[in-house]
Protein backbone atom coordinates (compact mmCIF):
# COMPACT_ATOMS: atom_id res chain seq x y z
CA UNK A 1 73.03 61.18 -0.30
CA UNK A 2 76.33 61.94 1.01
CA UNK A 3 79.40 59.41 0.40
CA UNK A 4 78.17 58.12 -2.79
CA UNK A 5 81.27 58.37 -4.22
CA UNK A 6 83.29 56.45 -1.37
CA UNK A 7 80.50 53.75 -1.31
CA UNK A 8 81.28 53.60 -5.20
CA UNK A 9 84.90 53.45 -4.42
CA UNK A 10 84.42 50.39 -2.02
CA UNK A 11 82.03 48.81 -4.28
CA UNK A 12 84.68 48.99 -7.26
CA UNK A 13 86.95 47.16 -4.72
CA UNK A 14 84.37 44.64 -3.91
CA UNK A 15 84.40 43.93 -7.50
CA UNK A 16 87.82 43.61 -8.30
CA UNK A 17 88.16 41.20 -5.74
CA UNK A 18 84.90 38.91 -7.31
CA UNK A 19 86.40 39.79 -10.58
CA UNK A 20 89.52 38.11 -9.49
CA UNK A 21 87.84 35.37 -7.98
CA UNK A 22 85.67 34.34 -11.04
CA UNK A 23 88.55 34.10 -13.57
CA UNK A 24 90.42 32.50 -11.79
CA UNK A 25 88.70 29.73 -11.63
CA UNK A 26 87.56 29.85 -15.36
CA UNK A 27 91.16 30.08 -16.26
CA UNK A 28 91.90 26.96 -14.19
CA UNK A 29 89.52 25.17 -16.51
CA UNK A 30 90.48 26.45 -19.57
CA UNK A 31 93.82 28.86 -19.27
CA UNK A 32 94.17 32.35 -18.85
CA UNK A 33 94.59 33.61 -22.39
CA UNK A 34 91.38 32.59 -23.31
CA UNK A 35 89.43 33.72 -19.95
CA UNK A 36 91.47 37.20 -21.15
CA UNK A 37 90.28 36.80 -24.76
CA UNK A 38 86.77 36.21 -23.69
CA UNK A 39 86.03 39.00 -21.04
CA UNK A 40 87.73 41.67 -23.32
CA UNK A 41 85.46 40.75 -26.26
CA UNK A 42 82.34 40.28 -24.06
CA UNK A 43 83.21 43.54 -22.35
CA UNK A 44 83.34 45.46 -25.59
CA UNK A 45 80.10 44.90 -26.74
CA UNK A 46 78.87 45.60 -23.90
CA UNK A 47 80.67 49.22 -23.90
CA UNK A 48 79.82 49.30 -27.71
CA UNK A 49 75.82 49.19 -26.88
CA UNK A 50 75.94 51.64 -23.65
CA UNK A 51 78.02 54.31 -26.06
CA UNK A 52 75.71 53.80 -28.51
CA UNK A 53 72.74 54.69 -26.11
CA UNK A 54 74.24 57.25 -24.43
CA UNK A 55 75.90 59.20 -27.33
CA UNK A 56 73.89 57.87 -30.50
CA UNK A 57 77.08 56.22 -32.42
CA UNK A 58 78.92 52.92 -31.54
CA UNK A 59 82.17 54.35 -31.62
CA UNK A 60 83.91 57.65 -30.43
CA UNK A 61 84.10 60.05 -33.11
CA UNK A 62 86.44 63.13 -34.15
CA UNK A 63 89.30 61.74 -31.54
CA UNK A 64 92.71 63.04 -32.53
CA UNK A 65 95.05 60.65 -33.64
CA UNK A 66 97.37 61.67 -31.12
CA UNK A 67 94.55 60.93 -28.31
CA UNK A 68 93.83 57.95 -30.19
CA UNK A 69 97.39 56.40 -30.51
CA UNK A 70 97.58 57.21 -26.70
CA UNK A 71 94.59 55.54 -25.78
CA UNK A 72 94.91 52.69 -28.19
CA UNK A 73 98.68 51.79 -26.73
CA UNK A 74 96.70 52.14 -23.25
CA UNK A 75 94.63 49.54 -24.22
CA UNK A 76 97.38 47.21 -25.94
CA UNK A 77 99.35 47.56 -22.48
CA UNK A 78 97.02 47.67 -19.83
CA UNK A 79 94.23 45.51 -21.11
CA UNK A 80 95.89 43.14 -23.43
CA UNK A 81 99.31 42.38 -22.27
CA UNK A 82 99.68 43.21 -18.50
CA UNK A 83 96.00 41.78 -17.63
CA UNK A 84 96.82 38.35 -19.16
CA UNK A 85 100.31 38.50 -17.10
CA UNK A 86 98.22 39.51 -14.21
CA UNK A 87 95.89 36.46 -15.04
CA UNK A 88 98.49 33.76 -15.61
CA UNK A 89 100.12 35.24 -12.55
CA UNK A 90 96.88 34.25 -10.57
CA UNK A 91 96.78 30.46 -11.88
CA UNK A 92 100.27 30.09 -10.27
CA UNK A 93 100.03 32.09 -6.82
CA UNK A 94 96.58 32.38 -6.43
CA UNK A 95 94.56 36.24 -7.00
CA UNK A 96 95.83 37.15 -3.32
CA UNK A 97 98.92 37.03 -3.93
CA UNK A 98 98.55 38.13 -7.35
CA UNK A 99 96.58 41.39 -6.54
CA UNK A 100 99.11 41.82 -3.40
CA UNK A 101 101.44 42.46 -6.44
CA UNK A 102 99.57 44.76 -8.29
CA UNK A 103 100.15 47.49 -5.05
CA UNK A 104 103.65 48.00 -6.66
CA UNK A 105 101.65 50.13 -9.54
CA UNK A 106 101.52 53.06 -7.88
CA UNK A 107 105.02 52.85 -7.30
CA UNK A 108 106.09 52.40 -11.03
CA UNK A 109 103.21 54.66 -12.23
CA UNK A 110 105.44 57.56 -9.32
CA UNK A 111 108.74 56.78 -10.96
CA UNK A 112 107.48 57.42 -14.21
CA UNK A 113 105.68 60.28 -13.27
CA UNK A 114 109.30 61.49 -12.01
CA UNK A 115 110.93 60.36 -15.10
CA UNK A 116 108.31 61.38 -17.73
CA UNK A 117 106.56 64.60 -16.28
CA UNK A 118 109.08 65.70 -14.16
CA UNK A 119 106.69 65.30 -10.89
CA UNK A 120 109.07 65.46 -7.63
CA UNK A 121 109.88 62.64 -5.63
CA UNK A 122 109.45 63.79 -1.71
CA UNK A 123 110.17 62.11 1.56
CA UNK A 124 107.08 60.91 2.16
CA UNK A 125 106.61 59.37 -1.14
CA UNK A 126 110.11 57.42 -0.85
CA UNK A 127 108.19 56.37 2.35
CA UNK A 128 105.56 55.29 0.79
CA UNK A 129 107.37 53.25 -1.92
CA UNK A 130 109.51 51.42 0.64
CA UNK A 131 105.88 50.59 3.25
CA UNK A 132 104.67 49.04 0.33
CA UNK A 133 107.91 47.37 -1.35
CA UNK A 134 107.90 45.75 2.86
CA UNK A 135 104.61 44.74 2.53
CA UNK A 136 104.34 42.78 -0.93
CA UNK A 137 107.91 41.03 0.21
CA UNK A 138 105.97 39.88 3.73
CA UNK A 139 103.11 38.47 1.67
CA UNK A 140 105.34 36.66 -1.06
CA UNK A 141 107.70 35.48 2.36
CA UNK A 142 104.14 34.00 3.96
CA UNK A 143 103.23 32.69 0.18
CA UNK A 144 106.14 30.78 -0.32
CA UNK A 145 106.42 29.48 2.86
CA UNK A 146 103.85 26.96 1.87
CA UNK A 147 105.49 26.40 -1.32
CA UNK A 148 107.03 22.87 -2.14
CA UNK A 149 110.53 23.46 -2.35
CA UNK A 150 111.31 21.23 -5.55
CA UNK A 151 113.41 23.00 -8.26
CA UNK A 152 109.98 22.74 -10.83
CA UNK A 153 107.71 24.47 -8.24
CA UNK A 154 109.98 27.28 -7.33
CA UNK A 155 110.88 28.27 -11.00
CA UNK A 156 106.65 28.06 -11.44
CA UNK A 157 106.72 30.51 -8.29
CA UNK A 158 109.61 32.73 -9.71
CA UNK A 159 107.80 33.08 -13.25
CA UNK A 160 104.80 33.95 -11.32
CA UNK A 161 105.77 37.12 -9.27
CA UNK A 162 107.74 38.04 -12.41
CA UNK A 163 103.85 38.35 -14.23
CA UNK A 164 102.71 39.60 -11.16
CA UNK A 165 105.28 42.49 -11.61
CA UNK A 166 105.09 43.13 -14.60
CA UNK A 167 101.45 43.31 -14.77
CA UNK A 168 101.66 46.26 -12.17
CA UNK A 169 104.45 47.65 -14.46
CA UNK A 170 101.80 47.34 -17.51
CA UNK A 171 99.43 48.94 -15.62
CA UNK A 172 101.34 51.78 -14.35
CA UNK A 173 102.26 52.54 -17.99
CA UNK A 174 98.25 52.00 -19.38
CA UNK A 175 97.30 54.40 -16.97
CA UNK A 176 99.94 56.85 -18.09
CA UNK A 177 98.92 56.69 -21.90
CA UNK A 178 95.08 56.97 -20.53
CA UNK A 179 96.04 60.25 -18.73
CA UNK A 180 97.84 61.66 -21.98
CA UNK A 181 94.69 60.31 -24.24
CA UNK A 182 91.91 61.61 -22.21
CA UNK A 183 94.01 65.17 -21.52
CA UNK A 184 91.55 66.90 -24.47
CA UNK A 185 88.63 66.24 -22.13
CA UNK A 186 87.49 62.65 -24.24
CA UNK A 187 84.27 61.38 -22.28
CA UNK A 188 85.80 57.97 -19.98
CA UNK A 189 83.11 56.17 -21.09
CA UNK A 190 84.53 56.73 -24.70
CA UNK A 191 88.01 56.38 -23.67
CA UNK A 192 87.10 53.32 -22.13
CA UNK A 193 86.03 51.93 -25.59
CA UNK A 194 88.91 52.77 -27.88
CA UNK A 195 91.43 50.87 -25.17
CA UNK A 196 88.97 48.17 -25.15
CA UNK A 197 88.60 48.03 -28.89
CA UNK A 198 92.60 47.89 -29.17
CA UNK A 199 93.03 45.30 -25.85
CA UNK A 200 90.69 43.14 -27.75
CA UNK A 201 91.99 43.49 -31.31
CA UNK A 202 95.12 42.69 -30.08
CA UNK A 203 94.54 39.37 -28.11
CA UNK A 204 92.58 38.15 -30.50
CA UNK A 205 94.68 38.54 -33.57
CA UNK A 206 97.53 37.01 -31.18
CA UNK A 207 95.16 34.09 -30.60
CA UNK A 208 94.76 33.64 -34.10
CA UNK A 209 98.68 32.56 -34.11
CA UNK A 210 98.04 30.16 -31.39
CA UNK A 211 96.73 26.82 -32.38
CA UNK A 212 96.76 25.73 -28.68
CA UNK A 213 94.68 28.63 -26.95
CA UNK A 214 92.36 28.44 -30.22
CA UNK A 215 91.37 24.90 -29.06
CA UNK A 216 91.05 25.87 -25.32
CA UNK A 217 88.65 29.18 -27.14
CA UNK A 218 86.56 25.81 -27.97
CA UNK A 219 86.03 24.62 -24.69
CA UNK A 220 84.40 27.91 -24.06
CA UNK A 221 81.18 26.24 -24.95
CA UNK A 222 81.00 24.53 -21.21
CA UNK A 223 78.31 26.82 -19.52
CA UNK A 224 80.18 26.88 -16.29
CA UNK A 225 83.33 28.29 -17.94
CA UNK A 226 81.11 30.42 -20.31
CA UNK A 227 78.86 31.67 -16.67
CA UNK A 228 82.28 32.35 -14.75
CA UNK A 229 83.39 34.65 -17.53
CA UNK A 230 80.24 36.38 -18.20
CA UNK A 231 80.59 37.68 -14.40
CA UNK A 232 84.07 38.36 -14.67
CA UNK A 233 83.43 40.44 -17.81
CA UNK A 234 80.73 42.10 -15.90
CA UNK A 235 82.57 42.92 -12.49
CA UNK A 236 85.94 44.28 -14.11
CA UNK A 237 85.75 45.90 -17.58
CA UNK A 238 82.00 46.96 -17.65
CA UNK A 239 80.44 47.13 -13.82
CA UNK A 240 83.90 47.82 -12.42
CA UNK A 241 85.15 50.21 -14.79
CA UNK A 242 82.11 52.52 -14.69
CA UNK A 243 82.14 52.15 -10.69
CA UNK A 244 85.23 53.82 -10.57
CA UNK A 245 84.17 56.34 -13.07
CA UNK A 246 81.57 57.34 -11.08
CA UNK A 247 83.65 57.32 -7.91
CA UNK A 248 86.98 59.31 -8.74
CA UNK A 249 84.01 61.79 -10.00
CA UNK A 250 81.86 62.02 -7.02
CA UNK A 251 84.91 61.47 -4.09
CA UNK A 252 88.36 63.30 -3.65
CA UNK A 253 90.21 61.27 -5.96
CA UNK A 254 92.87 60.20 -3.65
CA UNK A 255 90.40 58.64 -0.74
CA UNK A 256 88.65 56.97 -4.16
CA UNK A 257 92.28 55.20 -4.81
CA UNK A 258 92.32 54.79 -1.42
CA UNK A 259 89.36 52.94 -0.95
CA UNK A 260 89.52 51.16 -4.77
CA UNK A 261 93.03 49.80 -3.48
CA UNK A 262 91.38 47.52 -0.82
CA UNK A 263 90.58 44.47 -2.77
CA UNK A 264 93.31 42.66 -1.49
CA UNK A 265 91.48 42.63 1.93
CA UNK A 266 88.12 41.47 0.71
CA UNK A 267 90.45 38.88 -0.91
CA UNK A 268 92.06 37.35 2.60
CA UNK A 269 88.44 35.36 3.10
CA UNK A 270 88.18 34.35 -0.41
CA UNK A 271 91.49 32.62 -0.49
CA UNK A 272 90.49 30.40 2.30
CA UNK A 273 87.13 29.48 0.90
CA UNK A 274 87.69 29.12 -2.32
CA UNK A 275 91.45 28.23 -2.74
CA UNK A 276 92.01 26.67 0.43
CA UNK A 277 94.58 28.89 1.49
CA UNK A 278 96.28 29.37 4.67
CA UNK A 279 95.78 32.92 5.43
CA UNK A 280 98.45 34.06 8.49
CA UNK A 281 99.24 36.85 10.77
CA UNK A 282 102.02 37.72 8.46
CA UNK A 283 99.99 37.69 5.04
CA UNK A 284 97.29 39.81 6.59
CA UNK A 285 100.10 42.54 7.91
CA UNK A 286 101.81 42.92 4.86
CA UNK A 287 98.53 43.40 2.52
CA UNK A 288 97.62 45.73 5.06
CA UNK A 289 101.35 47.20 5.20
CA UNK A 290 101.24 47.37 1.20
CA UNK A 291 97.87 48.87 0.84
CA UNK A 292 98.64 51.52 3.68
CA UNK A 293 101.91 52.31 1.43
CA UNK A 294 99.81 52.56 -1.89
CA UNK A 295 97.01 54.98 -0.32
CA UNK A 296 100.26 56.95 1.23
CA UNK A 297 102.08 57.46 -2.47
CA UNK A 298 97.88 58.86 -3.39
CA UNK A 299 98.16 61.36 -0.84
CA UNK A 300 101.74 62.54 -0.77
C-alpha cells in the first residue's frame, strides 16, 4: 500500500497529541514528576519484553561505550529532564500551548547543528527560524491574553514558557546525542532502550531524594490515575516511538517531520473539550504559522 509511511507519520502525531492529553490530566491529580516517573518505567518494560522477542536478549549487547555514553546522556536529557519540564510546563499553560513551544526544537536542534557539525545556516532556514519564532509568540500573545494579570499568576505563566523552552532546548540536544549514538548503525528499537533505561534510572533515583513526589508515587494506586498513565505510556514512549520508527523509514524523512510536527493542530479541539479553552483566530494562525516554520527548517 502506498503512503504507509505518511499515514504512520500522521498517526505518530495523532498520538502525541492523546499522549499529551492523558498526562496531563494524570499530572493534575497527582503532579508531573510522578506521571514522568511512571510512563518512563512502564514504557521500559514494555521495550525490555519487545527487544527481548525480537532479538532474544533483554538488553542491547556489544554497544560501544562511546555509543552508549551518547545514547545514555540522550536519554538523561531528552527523556528525563526536558520531558518532565515539558510536563510541568503543561500543568501551567495547558499541552497546547505547551506543545506550541516544543516547535522551537528544530530551531535549537539547527543552531547546534551550525555550532557542533558545522552544517550552514541559509536564507531560507533564517526564514524558517523567524516563521516559527512569529508563530509561538502569537500563540503565547492569544494564551496570555486570558491570563489573570495578578503578580502570582504571571510569574506561574513566566516559569511556564521558561519549561516549555527549555524542554524544546532538551530535546534538540537528546536528539543530537541519539544521532551521534546510533551513527554505528545500533538497531532504534535498541537505541530506544538504552535512553529509556538511563531516562528512567535517572528520575527515579532523583525521586528517591524527594520525600514529597515519593508520597504523590503513592497515590498512583487510584485506577484512574494508574489508567491515564498506562495510555500515556502507551501513546508516547512505546506506540509513539515505534510509529515514528516505522515512518521516517518508510516516508522521505522530511515530509515524516513534517507530518509528525502536526500535533499541535489535532490539539486546537482538545483544548476546548477537555480544558475548556478559548481557542481564537489568532491561536490557530500562529500554530499553523509555527508548524509551517518547523516543516520549512526540515526541508531547507
Amino acid at each position: 500500500m502506498d503512503y504507509l509511511g505518511e499515514l504512520a507519520a500522521v498517526g505518530t502525531a495523532l498520538l502525541w497529541a492523546s499522549n499529551s492529553i492523558f498526562l496531563t490530566l494524570a499530572g493534575k491529580r497527582v503532579g508531573s514528576q510522578a506521571v514522568n516517573a511512571a510512563r518512563l518505567i512502564l514504557a521500559l518494560g514494555v521495550m525490555v519484553l519487545l527487544h527481548l522477542a525480537l532479538y532474544g536478549t533483554a538488553f542491547p549487547r556489544h554497544i560501544g561505550w562511546p555509543s552508549l555514553m551518547a545514547l545514555g546522556s540522550s536519554g538523561l536529557v531528552g527523556l528525563a529532564v526536558a520531558d518532565a519540564f515539558l510536563f510541568e510546563s503543561m500543568l501551567i499553560l495547558g499541552p497546547r500551548v505547551a506543545l506550541v513551544l516544543t516547535m522551537l526544537s528544530p530551531i535549537f536542534s539547527t543552531f547546534l547543528a551550525w555550532a557542533i557539525l558545522g552544517q550552514s545556516l541559509s536564507l531560507m532556514k533564517l526564514g524558517a527560524i523567524l516563521g516559527t519564532s512569529v508563530g509561538v509568540a502569537c500563540v503565547l500573545r492569544e494564551r496570555a491574553q486570558g491570563t489573570p494579570k495578578d503578580p502570582l499568576r504571571a510569574r506561574a505563566w513566566t516559569f511556564g514558557v521558561s519549561l516549555g523552552i527549555g524542554a524544546a532546548l532538551g530535546q534538540a540536544v537528546g536528539l543530537l546525542l541519539s544521532e551521534m549514538g546510533m551513527a554505528g548503525g545500533l538497531p532504534p528499537i535498541s537505541a530506544n532502550l538504552i535512553r529509556l533505561t538511563a531516562g528512567a534510572a535517572a528520575i527515579t533515583l532523583w525521586i528517591g531524594f524527594q520525600v514529597k513526589v515519593k508520597d504523590k508515587v503513592l497515590s498512583l494506586r487510584d485506577c484512574r490515575v494508574l489508567l491515564l498513565i498506562v495510555a500515556g505510556a502507551a501513546t508516547g514512549p512505546v506506540l509513539g516511538v515505534l510509529l515514528a520508527l516505522f515512518a521516517i523509514t518508510h516516508a522521505p524523512m522530511g515530509v515524516a517531520a513534517a507530518l509528525m510536527s502536526l500535533s499541535p493542530i489535532f490539539l486546537l479541539p482538545a483544548a476546548a473539550f477537555f480544558f475548556m479553552e478559548k481557542v481564537t483566530l489568532l491561536g490557530i494562525a500562529g500554530t499553523l504559522l509555527s508548524i509551517m516554520g518547523a516543516c520549512a527548517l526540515v526541508f531547507a
